[in-house]
Protein backbone atom coordinates (compact mmCIF):
# COMPACT_ATOMS: atom_id res chain seq x y z
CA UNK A 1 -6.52 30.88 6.83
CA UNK A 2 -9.04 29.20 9.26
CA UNK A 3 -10.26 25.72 8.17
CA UNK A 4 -13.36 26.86 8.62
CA UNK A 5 -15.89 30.16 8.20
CA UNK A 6 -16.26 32.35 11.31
CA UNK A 7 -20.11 30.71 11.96
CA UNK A 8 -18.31 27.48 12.74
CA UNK A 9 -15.94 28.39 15.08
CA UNK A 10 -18.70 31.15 16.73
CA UNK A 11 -21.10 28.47 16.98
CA UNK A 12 -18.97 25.91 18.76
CA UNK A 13 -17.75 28.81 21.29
CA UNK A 14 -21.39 29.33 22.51
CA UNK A 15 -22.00 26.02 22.71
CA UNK A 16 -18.75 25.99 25.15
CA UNK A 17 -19.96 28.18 27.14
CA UNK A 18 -23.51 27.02 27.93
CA UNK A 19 -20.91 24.12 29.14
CA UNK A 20 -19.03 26.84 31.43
CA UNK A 21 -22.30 28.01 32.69
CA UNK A 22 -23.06 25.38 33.82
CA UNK A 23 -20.28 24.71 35.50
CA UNK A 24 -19.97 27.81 37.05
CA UNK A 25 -17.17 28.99 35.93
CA UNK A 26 -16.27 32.56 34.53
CA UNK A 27 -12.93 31.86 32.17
CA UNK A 28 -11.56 29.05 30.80
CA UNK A 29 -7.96 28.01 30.23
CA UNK A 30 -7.81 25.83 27.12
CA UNK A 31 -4.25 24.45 26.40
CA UNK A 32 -5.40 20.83 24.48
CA UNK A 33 -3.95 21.92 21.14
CA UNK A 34 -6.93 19.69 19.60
CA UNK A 35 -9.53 22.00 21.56
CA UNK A 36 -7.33 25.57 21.04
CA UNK A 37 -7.45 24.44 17.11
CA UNK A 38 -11.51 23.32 17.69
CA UNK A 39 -12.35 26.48 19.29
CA UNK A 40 -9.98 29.27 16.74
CA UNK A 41 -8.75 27.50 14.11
CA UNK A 42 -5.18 27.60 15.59
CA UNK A 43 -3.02 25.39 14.17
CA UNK A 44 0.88 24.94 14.27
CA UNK A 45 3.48 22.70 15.98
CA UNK A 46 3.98 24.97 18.92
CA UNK A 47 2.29 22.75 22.02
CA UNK A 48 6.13 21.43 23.20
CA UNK A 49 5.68 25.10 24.95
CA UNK A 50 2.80 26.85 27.02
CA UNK A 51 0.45 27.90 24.95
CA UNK A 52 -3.29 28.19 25.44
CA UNK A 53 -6.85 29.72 24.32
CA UNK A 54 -8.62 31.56 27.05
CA UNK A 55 -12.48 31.92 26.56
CA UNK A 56 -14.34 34.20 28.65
CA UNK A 57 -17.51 33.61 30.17
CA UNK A 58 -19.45 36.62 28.27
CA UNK A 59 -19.66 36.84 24.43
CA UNK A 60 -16.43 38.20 23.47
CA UNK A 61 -13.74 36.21 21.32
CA UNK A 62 -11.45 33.68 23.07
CA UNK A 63 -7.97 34.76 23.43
CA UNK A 64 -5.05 33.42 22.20
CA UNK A 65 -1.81 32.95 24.32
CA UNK A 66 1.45 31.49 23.27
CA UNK A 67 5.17 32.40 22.00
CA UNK A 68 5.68 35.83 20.38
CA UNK A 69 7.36 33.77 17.81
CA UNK A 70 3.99 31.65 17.29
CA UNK A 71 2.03 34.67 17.35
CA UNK A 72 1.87 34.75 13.19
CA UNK A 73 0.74 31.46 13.08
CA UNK A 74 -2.49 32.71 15.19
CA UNK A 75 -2.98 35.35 12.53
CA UNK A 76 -2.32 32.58 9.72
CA UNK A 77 -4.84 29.94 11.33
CA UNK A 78 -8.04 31.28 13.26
CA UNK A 79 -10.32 34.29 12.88
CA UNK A 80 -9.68 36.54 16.18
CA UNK A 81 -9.31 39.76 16.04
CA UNK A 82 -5.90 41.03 16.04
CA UNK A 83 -5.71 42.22 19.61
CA UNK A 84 -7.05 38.84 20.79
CA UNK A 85 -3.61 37.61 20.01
CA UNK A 86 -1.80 37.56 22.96
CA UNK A 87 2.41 36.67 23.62
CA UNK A 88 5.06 36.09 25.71
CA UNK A 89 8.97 37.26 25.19
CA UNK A 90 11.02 34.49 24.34
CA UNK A 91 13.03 34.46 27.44
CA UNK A 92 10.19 32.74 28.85
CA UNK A 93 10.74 29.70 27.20
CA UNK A 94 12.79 26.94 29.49
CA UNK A 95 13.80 29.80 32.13
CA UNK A 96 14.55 28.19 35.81
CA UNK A 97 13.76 31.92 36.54
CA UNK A 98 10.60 32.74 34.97
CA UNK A 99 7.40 30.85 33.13
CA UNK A 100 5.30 31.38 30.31
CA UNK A 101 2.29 31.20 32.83
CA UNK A 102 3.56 33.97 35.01
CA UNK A 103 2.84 36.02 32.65
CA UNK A 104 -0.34 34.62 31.58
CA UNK A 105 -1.39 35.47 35.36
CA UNK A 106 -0.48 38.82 34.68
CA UNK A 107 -2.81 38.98 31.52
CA UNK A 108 -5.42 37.81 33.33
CA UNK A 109 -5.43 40.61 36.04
CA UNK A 110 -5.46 43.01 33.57
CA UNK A 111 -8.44 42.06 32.37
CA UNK A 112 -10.20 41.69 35.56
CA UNK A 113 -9.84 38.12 36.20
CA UNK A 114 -8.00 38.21 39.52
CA UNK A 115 -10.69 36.61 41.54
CA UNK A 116 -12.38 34.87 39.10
CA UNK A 117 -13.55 30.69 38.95
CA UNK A 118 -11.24 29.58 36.59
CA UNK A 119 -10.89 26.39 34.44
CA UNK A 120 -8.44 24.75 33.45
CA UNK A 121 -7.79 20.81 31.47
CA UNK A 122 -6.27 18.98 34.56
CA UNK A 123 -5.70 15.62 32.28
CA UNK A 124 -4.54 17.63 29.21
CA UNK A 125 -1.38 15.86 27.83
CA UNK A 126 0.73 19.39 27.61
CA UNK A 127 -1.22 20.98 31.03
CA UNK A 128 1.98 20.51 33.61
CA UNK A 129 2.05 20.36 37.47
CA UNK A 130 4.35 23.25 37.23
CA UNK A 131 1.67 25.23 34.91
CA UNK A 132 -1.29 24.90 37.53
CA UNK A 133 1.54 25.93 40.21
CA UNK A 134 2.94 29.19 38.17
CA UNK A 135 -1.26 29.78 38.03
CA UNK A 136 -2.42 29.68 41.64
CA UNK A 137 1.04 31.19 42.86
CA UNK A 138 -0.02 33.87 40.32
CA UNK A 139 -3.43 34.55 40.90
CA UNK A 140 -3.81 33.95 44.69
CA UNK A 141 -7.82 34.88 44.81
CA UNK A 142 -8.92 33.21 41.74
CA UNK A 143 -10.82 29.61 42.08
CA UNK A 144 -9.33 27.26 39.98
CA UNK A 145 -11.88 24.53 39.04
CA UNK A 146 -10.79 21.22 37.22
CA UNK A 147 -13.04 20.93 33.63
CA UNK A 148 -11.29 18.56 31.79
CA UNK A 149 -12.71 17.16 29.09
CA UNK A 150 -15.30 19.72 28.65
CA UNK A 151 -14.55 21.09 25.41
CA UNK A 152 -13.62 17.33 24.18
CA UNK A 153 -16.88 16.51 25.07
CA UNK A 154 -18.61 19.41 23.02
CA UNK A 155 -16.61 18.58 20.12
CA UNK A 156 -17.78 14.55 20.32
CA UNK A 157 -20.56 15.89 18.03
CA UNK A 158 -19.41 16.31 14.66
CA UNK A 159 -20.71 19.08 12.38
CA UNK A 160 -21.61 19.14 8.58
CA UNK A 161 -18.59 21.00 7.81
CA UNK A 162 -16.48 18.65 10.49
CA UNK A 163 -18.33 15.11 8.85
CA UNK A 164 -17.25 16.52 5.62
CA UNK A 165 -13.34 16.46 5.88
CA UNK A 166 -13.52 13.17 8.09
CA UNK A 167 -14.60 11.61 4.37
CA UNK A 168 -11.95 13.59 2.86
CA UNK A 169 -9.77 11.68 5.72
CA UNK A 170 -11.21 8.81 4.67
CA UNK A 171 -10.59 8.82 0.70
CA UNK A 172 -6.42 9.66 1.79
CA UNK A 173 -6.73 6.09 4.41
CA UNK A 174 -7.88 3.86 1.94
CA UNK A 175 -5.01 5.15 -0.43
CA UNK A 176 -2.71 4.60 2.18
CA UNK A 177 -4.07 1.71 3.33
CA UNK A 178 -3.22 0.17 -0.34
CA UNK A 179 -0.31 1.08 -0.06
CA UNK A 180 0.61 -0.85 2.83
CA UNK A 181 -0.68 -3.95 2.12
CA UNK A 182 1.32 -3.55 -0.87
CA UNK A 183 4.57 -3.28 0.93
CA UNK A 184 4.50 -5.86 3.55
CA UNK A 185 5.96 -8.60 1.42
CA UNK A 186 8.74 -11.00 2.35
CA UNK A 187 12.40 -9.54 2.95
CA UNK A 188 10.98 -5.68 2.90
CA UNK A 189 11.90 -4.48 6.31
CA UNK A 190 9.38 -3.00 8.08
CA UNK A 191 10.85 0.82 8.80
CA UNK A 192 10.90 0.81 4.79
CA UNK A 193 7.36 -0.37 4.42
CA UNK A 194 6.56 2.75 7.37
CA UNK A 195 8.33 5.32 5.21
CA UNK A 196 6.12 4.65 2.08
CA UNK A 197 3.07 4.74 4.38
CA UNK A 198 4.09 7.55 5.76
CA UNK A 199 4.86 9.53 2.17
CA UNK A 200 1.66 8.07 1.13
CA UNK A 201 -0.10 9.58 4.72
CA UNK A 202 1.36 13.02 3.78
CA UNK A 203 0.85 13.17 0.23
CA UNK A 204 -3.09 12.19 0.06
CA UNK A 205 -4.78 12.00 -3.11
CA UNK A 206 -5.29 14.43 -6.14
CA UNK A 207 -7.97 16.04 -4.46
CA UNK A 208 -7.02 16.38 -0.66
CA UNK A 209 -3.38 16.42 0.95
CA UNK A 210 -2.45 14.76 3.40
CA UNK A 211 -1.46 15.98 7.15
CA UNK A 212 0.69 13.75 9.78
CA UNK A 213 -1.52 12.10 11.36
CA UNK A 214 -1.50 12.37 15.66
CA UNK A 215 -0.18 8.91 15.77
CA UNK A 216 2.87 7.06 13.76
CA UNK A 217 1.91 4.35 11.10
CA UNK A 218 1.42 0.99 13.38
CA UNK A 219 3.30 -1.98 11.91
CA UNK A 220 2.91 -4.79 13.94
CA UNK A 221 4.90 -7.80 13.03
CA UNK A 222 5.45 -11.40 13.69
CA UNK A 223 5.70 -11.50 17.60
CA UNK A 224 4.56 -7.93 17.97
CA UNK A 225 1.11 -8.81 16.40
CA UNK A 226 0.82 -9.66 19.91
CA UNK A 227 0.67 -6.67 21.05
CA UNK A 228 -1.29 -2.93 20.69
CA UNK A 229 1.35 -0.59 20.75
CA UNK A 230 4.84 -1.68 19.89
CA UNK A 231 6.95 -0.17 16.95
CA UNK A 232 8.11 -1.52 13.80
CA UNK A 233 11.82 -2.15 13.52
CA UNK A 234 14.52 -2.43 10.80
CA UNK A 235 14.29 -6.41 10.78
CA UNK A 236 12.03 -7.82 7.29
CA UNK A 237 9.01 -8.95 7.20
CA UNK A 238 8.91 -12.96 7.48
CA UNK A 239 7.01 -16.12 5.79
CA UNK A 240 4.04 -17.40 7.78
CA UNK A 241 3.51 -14.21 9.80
CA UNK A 242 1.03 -12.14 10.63
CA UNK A 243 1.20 -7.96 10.33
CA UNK A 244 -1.52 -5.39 11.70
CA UNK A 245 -1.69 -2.20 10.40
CA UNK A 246 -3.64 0.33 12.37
CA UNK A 247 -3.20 3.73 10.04
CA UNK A 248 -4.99 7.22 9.67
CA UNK A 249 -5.79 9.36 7.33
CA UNK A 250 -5.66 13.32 8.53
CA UNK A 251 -7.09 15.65 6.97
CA UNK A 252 -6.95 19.86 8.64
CA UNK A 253 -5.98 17.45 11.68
CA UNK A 254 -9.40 15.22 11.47
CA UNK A 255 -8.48 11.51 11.38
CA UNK A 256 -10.39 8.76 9.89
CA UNK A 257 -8.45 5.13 11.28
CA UNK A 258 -8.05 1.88 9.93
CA UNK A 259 -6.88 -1.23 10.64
CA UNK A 260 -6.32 -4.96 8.36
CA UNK A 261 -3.89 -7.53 9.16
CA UNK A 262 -1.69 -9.33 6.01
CA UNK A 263 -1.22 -12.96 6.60
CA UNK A 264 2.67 -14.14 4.91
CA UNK A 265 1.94 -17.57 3.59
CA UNK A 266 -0.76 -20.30 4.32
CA UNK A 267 -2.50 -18.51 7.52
CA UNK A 268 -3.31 -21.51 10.51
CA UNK A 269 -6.66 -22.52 10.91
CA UNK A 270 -6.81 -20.41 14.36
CA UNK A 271 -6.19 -17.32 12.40
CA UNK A 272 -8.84 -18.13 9.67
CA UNK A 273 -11.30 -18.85 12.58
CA UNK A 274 -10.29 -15.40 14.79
CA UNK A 275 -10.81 -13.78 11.46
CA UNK A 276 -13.90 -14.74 10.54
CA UNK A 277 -15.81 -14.57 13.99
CA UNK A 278 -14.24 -10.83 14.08
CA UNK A 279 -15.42 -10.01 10.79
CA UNK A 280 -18.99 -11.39 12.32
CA UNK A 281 -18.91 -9.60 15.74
CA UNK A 282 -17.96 -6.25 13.82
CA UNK A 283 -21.55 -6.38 11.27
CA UNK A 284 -23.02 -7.04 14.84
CA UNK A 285 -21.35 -4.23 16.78
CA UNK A 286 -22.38 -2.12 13.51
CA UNK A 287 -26.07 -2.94 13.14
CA UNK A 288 -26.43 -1.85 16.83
CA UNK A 289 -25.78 1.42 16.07
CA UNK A 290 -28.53 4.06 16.00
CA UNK A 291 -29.62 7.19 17.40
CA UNK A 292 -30.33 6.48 20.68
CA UNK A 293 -28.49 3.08 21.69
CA UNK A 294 -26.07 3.36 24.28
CA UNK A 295 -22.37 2.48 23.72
CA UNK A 296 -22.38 -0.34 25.85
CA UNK A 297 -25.08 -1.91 23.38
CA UNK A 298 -22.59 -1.78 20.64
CA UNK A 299 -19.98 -3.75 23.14
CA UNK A 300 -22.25 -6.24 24.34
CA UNK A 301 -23.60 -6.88 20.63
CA UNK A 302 -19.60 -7.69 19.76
CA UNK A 303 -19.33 -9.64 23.06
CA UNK A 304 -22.26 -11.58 22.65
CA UNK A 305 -20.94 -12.53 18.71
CA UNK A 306 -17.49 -13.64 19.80
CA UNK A 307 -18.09 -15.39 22.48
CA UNK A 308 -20.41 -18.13 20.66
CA UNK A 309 -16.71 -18.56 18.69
CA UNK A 310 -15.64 -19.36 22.51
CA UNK A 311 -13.51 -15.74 22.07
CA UNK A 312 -13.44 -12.46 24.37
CA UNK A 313 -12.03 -9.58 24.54
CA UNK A 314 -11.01 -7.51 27.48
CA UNK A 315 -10.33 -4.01 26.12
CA UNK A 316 -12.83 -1.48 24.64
CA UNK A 317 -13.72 -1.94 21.01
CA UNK A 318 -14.01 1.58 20.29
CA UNK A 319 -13.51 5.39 20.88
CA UNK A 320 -14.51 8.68 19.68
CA UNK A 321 -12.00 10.43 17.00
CA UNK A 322 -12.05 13.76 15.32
CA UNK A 323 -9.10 16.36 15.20
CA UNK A 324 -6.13 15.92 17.18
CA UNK A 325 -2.27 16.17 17.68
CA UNK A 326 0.14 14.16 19.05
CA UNK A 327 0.43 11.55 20.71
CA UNK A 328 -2.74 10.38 20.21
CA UNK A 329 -6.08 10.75 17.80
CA UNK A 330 -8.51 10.08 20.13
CA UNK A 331 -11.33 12.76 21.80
CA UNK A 332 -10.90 10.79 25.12
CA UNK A 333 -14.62 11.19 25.48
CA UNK A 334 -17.21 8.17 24.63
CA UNK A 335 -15.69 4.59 24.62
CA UNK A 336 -17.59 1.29 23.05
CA UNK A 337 -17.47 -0.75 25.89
CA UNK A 338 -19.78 -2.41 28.63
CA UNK A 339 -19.72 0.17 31.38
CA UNK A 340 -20.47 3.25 28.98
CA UNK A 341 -24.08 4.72 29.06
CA UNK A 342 -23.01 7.08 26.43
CA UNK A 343 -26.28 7.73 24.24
CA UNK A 344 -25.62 7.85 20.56
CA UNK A 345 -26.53 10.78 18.51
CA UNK A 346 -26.48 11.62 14.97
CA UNK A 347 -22.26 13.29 13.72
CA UNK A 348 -20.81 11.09 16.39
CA UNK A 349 -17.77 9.90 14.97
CA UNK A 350 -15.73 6.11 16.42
CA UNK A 351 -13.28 4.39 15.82
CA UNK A 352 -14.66 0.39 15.68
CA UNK A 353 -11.30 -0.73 16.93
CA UNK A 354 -11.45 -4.75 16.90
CA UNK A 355 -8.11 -5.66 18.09
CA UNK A 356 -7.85 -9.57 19.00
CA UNK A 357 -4.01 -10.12 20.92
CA UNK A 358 -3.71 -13.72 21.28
CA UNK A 359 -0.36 -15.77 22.68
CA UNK A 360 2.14 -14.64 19.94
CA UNK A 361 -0.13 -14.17 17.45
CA UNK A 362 -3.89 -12.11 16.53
CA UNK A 363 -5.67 -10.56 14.15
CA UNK A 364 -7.16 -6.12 13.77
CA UNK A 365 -10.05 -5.39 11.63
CA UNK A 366 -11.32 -1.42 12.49
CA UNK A 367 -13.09 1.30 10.44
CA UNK A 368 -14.47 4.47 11.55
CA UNK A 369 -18.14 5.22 11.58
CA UNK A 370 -20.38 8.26 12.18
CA UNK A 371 -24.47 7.69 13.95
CA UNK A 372 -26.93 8.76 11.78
CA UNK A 373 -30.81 9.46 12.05
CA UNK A 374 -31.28 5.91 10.64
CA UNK A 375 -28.20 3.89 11.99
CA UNK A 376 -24.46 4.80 10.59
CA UNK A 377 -22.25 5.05 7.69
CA UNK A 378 -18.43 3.80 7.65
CA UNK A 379 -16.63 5.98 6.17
CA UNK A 380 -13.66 4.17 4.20
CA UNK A 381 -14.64 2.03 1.57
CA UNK A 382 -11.98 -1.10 1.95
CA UNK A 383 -12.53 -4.84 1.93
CA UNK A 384 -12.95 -6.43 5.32
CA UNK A 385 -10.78 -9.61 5.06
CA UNK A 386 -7.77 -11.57 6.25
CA UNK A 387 -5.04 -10.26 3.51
CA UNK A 388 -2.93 -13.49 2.30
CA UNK A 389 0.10 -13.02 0.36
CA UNK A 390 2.48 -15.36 -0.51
């Protein structure tokens, strides 16, 4: 079944296509498997092949569009109507001689869309070169018109229902986040220490399972503490290092993100001082935020706290989050940094991401928040502190 009532779903359609109105555009191709499941419900690890959600201008139901043998799932997971599910043979799939979209061009003719503006997710992670070729080859008289981000951008406000499962997300992080603070001890290796994170990721808590989240448990060790985005490895976790761990809880595919770091030993007086002037620039990024500030506020409140510590930070300290897949859990809309007029409004949901890389060492504090009428609420409930362990 849907994760949510037909109203929900209805209501974020129309507010999709005020968006395709004014854009002037008559259909839209959806294949972002985040905004296919925002927009139906649709759900399933099918977006390694073509697959997409087609929403007409005019009030009927979107369309579905994807394997025959992913068809069920469609029935399983949204609320169209039966004959709104649409599928290709399997012979499509990885055929020099035929593709998925070649068909889809064929669907679209039939219902009239042969010369119609068309829009498509030109940045969508599983939108090829090959799929806007198969397209335009296809449907020679159509206008194809470039809207990515649209729908990601509709979604950046949360609703009710939507806040309400990002604090379900929430309750399974802090669980998991115990549990990986737990396991980073001397001589564990670190793929171990990933594995219990990631049974604890999947398995939730009494009330709420778990889902996997869009992005592998981070486990930044040692020299890799350096870094963002490195793996963890099979080697154990050592005395007098530091370890980030950036983790998610997912919840009907809505993520709620933290981060800590867990000091090995007696942590240096540089880390005690990066920790505490984070910790400070963080309650000042956070008492910026309101209904109405700008994201750039929010960065230049963090800026203006570290750099009295004689700190800075080059990156973005934030992003907006809500459902997603792989390989990423970010809407890719809104970003907490200097250059971003964004205005804040009440259900937008970030991802305070306060990630200090420093030569060979650094410290990660983060928590996700949501705006509110009267400033914000974080939503996990988890001490903000350098973790020492001996």
């Amino acid at each position: 079944m849907a994760a949510f009532p037909d109203e929900e779903y209805a209501e974020r359609q129309a507010r999709t296509r005020t968006k395709m109105a004014e854009a002037g555009v008559d259909v839209l191709i959806i294949t972002d498997p985040a905004n296919m499941n925002y927009l139906t419900g649709y759900d399933a690890w099918s977006f390694y092949v073509p697959q997409a959600v087609i929403v007409p201008a005019n009030s009927d139901a979107p369309y579905w569009y994807g394997r025959s043998m992913d068809a069920q799932s469609a029935v399983l997971t949204t609320t169209l109507p039966r004959d709104h599910i649409l599928s290709y043979a399997d012979d499509y799939v990885e055929n020099p001689a035929k593709h998925p979209f070649q068909f889809l061009g064929s669907v679209l003719k039939e219902h009239g869309r042969e010369r119609a503006r068309i829009g498509y997710e030109g940045n969508a992670y599983f939108f090829t070169a090959r799929n806007l070729q198969v397209l335009t080859e296809s449907l020679p008289l159509a206008k194809f018109v470039d809207i990515d981000l649209m729908v990601n951008w509709v979604r950046t406000i949360k609703s009710d229902r939507e806040i309400e499962v990002i604090r379900q997300a929430a309750r399974i992080v802090e669980s998991v986040m115990r549990v990986a603070i737990d396991a980073v001890t001397v001589g564990t290796r670190q793929c171990d220490a990933a594995a219990l994170i990631s049974e604890a990721q999947i398995r939730g808590t009494r009330e709420y399972g778990g889902d996997a989240p869009a992005n592998p448990p981070s486990i930044l060790s040692a020299e890799n503490a350096a870094t963002p985005h490195a793996s963890w490895s099979d080697r154990p976790f050592r005395h007098d290092t530091a370890t980030f761990l950036e983790l998610s809880g997912c919840r009907l595919r809505y993520h709620c993100a933290m981060s800590r770091t867990v000091y090995l030993g007696q942590p240096p007086a540089d880390m005690l001082r990066v920790a505490e002037a984070t910790k400070e620039g963080y309650e000042a990024a956070l008492a910026t935020v309101k209904q109405g500030a700008l994201c750039r506020d929010v960065a230049a409140s963090w800026t203006n706290t570290i750099s009295k510590h004689g700190l800075t930070k080059p990156s973005r300290i934030g992003y907006s989050i809500g459902v997603n897949y792989p390989p990423n859990w970010a809407d890719h809309t809104a970003s907490l940094r200097d250059i971003d007029t964004t205005v804040m409004e009440p259900n937008m949901v970030f991802h305070l991401m306060l990630g200090m890389w420093m030569e060979g060492w650094g410290f990660e504090l983060s928590d996700c928040f949501r705006v509110t009428e009267t400033g914000h609420e974080v939503f996990a409930d988890f001490p903000r502190q350098l973790f020492v362990k001996d």
